[in-house]
N, C-alpha and C. Protein backbone atom coordinates (compact mmCIF):
# COMPACT_ATOMS: atom_id res chain seq x y z
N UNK A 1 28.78 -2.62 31.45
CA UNK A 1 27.69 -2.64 30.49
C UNK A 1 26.53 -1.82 31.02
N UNK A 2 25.75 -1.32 30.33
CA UNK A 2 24.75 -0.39 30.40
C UNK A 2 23.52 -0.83 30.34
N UNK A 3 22.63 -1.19 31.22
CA UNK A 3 21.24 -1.33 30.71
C UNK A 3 20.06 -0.79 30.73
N UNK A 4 19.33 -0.47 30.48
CA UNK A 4 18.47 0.58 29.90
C UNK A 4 16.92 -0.28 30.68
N UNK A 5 15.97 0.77 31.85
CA UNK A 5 14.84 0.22 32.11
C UNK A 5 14.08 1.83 32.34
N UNK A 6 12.38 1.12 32.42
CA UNK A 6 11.24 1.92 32.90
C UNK A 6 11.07 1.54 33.91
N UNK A 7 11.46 0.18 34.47
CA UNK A 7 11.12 0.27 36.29
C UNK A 7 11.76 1.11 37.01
N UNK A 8 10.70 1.70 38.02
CA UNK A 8 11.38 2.80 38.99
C UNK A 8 11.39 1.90 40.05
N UNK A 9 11.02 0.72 40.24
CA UNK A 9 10.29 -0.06 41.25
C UNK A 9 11.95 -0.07 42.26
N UNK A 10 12.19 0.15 43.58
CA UNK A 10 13.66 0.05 44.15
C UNK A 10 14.12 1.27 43.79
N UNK A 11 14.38 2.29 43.06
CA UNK A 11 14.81 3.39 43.17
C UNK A 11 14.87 4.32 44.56
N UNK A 12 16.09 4.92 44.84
CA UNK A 12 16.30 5.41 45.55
C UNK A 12 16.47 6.73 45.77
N UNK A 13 16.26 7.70 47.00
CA UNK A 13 17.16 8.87 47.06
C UNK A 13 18.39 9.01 46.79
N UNK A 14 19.07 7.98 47.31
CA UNK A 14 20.39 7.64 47.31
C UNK A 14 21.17 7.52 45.66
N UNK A 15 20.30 6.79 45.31
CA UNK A 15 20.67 6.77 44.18
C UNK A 15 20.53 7.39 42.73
N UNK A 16 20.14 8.75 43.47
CA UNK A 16 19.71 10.10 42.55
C UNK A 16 21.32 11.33 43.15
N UNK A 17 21.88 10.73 43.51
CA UNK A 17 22.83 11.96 44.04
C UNK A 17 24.01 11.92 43.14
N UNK A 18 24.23 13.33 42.78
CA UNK A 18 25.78 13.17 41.66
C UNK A 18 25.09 14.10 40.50
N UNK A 19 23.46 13.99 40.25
CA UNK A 19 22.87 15.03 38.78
C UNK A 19 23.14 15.98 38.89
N UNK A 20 22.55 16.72 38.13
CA UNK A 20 22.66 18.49 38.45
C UNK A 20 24.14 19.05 38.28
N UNK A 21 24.84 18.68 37.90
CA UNK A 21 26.72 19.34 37.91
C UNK A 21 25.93 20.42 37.37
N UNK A 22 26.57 21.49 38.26
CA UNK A 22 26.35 22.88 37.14
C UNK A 22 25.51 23.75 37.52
N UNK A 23 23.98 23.18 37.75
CA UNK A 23 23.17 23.83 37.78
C UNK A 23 23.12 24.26 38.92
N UNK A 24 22.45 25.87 39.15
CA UNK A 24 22.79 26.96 39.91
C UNK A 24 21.75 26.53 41.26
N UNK A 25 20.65 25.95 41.44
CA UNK A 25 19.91 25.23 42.45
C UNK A 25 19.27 24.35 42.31
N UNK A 26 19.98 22.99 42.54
CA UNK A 26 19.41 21.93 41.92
C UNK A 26 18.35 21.07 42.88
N UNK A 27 17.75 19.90 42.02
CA UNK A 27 16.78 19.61 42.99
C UNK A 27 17.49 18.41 43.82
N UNK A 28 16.58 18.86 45.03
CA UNK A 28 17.40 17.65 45.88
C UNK A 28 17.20 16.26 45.60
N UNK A 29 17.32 15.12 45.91
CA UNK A 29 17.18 13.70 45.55
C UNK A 29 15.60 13.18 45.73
N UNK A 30 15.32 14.27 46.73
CA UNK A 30 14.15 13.79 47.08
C UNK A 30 13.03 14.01 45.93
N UNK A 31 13.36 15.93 45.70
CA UNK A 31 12.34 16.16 44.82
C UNK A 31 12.90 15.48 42.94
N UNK A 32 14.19 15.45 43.30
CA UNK A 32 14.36 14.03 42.55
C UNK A 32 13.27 13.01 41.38
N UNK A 33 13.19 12.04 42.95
CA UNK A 33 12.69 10.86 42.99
C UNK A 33 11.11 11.15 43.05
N UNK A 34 10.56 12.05 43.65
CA UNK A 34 9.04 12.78 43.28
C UNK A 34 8.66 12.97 42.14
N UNK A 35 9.61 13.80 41.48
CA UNK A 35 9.96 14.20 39.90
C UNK A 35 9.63 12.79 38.76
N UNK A 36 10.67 11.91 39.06
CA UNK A 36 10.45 10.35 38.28
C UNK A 36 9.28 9.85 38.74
N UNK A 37 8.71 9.81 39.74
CA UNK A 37 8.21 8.61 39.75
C UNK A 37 6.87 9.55 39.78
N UNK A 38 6.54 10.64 39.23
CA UNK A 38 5.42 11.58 38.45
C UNK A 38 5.03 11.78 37.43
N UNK A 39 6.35 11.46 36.77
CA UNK A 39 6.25 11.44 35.30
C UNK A 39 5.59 10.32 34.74
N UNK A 40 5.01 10.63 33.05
CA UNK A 40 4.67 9.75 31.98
C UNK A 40 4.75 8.78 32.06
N UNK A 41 6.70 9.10 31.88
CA UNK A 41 7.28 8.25 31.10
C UNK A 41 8.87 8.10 31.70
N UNK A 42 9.86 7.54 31.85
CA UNK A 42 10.95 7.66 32.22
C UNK A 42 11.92 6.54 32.09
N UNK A 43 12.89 6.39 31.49
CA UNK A 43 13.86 5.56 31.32
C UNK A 43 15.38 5.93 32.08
N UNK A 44 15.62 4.75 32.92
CA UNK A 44 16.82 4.59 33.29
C UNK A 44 18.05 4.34 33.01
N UNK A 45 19.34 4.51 33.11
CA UNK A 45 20.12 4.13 32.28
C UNK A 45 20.87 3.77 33.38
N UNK A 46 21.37 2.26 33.63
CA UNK A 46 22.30 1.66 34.70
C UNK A 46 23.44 1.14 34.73
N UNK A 47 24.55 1.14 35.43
CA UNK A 47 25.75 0.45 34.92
C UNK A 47 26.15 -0.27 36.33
N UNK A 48 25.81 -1.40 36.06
CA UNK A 48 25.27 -2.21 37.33
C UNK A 48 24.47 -1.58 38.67
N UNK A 49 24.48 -1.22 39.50
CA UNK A 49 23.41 -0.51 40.43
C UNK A 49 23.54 0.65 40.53
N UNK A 50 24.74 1.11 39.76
CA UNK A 50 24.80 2.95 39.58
C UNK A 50 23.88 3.53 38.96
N UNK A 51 22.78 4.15 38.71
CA UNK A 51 22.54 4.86 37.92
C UNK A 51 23.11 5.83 37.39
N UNK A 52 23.60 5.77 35.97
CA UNK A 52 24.45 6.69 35.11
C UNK A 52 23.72 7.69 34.39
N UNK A 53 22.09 7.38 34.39
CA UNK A 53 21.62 8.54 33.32
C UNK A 53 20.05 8.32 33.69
N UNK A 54 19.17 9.27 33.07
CA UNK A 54 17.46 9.10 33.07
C UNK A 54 17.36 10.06 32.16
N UNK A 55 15.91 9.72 31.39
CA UNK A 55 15.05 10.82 31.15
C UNK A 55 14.00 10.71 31.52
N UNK A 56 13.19 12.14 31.13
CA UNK A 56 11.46 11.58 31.82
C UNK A 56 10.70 12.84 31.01
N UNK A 57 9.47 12.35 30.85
CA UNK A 57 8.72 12.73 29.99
C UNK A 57 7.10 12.78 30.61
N UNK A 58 6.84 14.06 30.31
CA UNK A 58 5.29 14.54 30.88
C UNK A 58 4.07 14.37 29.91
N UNK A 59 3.25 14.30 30.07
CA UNK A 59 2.17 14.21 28.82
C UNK A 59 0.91 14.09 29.14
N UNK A 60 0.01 14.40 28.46
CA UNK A 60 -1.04 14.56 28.54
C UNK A 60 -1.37 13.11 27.94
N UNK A 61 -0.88 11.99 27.46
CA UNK A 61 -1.24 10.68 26.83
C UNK A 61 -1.78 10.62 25.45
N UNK A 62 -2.19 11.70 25.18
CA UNK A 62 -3.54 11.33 23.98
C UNK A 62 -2.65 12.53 22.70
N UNK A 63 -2.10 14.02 22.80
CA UNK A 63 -1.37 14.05 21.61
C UNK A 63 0.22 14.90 21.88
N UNK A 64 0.03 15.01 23.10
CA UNK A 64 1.26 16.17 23.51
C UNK A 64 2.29 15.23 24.69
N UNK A 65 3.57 15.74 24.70
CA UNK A 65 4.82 15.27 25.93
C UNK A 65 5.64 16.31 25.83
N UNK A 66 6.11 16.23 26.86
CA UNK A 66 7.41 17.50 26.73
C UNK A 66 8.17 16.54 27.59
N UNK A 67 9.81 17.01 27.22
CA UNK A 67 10.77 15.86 28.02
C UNK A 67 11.63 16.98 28.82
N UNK A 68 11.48 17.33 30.21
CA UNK A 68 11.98 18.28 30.85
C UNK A 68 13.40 17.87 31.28
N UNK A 69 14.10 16.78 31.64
CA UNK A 69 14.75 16.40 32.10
C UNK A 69 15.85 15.77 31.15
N UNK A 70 17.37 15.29 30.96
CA UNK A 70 17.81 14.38 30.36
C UNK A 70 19.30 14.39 31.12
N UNK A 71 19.45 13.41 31.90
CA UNK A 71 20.82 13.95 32.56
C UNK A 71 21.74 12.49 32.48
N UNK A 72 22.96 12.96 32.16
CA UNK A 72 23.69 11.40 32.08
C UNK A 72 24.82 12.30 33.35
N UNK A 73 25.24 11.07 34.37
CA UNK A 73 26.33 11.53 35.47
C UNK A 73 27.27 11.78 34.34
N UNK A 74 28.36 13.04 35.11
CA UNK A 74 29.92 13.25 34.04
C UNK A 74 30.68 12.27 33.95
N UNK A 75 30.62 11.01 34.52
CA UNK A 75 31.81 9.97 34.76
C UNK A 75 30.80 9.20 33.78
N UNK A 76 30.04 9.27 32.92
CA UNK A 76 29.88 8.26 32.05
C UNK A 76 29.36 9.30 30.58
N UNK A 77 29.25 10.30 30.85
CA UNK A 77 29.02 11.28 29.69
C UNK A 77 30.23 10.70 28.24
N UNK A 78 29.48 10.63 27.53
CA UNK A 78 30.54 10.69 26.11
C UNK A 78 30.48 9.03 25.85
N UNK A 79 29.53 8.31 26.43
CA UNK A 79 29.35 6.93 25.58
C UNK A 79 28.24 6.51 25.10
N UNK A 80 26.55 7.66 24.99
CA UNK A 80 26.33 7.26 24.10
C UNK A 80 25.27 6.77 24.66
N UNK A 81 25.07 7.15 26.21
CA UNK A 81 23.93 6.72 27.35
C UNK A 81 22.54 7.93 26.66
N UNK A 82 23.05 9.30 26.94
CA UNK A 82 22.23 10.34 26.81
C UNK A 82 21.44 9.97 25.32
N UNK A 83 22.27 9.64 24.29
CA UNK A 83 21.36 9.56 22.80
C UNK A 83 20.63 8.21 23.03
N UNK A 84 20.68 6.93 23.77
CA UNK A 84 20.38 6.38 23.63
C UNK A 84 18.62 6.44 24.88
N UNK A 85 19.14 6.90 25.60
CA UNK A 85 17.78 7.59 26.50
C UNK A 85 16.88 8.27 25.78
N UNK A 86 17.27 8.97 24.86
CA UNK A 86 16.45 9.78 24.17
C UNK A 86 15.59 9.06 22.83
N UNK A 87 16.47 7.86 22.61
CA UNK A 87 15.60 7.15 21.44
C UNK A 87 14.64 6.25 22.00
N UNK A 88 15.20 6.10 23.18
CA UNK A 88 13.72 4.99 24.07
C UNK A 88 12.54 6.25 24.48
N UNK A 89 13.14 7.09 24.66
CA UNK A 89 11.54 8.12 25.36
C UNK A 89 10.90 8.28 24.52
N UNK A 90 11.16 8.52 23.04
CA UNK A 90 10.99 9.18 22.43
C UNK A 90 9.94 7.84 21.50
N UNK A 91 10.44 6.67 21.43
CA UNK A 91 10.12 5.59 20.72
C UNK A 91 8.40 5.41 22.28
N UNK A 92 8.67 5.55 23.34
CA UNK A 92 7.62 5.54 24.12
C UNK A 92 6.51 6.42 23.76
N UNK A 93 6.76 7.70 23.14
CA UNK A 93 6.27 8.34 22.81
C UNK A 93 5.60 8.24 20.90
N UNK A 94 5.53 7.28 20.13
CA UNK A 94 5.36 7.28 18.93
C UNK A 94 3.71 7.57 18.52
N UNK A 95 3.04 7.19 19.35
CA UNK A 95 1.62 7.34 19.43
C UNK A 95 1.24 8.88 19.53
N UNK A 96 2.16 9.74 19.65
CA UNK A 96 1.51 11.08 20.14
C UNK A 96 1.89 12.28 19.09
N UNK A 97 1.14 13.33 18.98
CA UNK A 97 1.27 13.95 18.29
C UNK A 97 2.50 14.72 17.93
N UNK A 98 3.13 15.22 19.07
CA UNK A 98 3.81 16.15 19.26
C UNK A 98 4.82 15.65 20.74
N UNK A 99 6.44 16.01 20.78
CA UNK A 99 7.06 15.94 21.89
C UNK A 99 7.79 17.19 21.56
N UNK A 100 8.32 17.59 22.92
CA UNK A 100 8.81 19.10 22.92
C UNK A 100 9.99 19.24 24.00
N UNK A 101 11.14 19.76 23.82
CA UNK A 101 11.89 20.26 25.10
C UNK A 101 12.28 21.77 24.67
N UNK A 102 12.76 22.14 25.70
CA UNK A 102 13.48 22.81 25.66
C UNK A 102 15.09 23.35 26.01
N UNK A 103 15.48 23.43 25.57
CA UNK A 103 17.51 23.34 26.13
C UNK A 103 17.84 24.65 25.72
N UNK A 104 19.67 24.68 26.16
CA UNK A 104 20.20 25.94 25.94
C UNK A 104 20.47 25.78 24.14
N UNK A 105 20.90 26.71 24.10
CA UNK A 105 21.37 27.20 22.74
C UNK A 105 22.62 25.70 22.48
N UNK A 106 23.83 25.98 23.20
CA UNK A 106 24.74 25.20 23.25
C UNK A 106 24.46 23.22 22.53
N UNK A 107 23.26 23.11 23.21
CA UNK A 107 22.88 21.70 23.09
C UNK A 107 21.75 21.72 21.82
N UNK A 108 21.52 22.42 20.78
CA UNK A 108 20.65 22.60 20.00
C UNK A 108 21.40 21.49 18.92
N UNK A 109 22.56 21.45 18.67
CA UNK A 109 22.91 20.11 17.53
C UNK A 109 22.83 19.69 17.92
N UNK A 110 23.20 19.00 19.31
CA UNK A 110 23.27 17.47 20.14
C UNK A 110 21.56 17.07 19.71
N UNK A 111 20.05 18.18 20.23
CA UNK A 111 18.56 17.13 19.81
C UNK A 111 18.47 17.36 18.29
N UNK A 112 19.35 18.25 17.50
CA UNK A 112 18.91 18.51 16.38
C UNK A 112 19.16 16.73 15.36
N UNK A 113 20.28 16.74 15.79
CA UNK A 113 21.05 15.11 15.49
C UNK A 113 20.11 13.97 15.54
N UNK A 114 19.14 13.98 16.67
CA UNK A 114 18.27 13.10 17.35
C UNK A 114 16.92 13.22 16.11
N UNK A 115 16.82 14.51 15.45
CA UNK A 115 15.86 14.25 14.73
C UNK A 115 14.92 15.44 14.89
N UNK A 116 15.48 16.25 16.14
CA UNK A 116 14.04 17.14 16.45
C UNK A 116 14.61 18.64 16.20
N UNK A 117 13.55 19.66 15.85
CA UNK A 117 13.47 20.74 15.28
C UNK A 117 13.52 21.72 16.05
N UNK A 118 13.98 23.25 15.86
CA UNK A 118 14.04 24.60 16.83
C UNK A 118 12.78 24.91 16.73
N UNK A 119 12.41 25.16 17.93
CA UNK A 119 10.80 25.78 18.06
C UNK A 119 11.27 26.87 18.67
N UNK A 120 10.20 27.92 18.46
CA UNK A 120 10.29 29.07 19.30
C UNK A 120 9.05 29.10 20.17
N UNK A 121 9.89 29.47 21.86
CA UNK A 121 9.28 29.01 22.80
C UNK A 121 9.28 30.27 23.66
N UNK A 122 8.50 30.09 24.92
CA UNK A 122 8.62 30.75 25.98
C UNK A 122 8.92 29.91 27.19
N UNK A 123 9.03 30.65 28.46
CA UNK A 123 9.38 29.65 29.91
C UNK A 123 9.15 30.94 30.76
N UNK A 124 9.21 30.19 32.03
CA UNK A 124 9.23 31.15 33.44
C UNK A 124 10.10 29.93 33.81
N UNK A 125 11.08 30.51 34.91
CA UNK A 125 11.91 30.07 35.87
C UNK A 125 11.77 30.86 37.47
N UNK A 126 11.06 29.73 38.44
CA UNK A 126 11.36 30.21 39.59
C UNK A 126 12.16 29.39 40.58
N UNK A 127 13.39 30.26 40.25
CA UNK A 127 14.55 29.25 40.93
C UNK A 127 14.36 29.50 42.49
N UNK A 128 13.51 30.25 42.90
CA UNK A 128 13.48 30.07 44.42
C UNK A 128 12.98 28.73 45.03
N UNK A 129 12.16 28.07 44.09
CA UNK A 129 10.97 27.09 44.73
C UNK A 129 12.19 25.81 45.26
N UNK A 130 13.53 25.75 44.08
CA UNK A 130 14.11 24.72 44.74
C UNK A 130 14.98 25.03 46.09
């Protein structure tokens, strides 16, 4: 069973290792756990002391968030963790004007489904810093 929290309280390095499949320099556990416990906003997704998933969400409080992050581990991908992370951040977020991400092309039905719209955006990436 899956349960769904905002306490970071006990979170670990340890228990940030396994994210990132894929990505070309990922962050380590450490900058991780810096990462969460910086953010807004952030919901956990647990399947007994594993952590299987998070998101996390930046904001200014008063009308703007952007949700940089949304990662479910591959050994639990496809049940339903990732959409359900996204309706708690997002429900954390009802007070605010505006929430924003950005993703690849590929994943544009998966937030379109969720409710949210194509913006046209810009970014910088400096993959050296990780």
């Amino acid at each position: 069973m899956i349960s769904y929290s905002t306490d970071l309280s006990g979170l670990t390095e340890a228990d940030l290792a396994g994210f990132f499949v894929g990505w070309p320099t990922p962050p380590s556990p450490a900058q991780h756990l810096a990462v969460l416990r910086g953010s807004y906003r952030v919901v956990i997704a647990r399947s007994q002391d594993e952590v299987a998933g998070f998101v996390n969400m930046i904001s200014d409080g008063v009308l703007t968030a952007f949700i940089p992050w949304l990662e479910v581990r591959p050994s639990f991908q496809g049940q339903g963790i990732g959409t359900e992370l996204m309706r708690r951040i997002v429900a954390e977020a009802a007070h605010l004007y505006s929430v924003d991400l950005t993703c690849d092309d590929s994943l544009r039905p998966y937030y379109e489904r969720l409710g949210m719209s194509a913006l046209t955006g810009m970014g910088l990436r400096n993959r050296s810093v990780l």
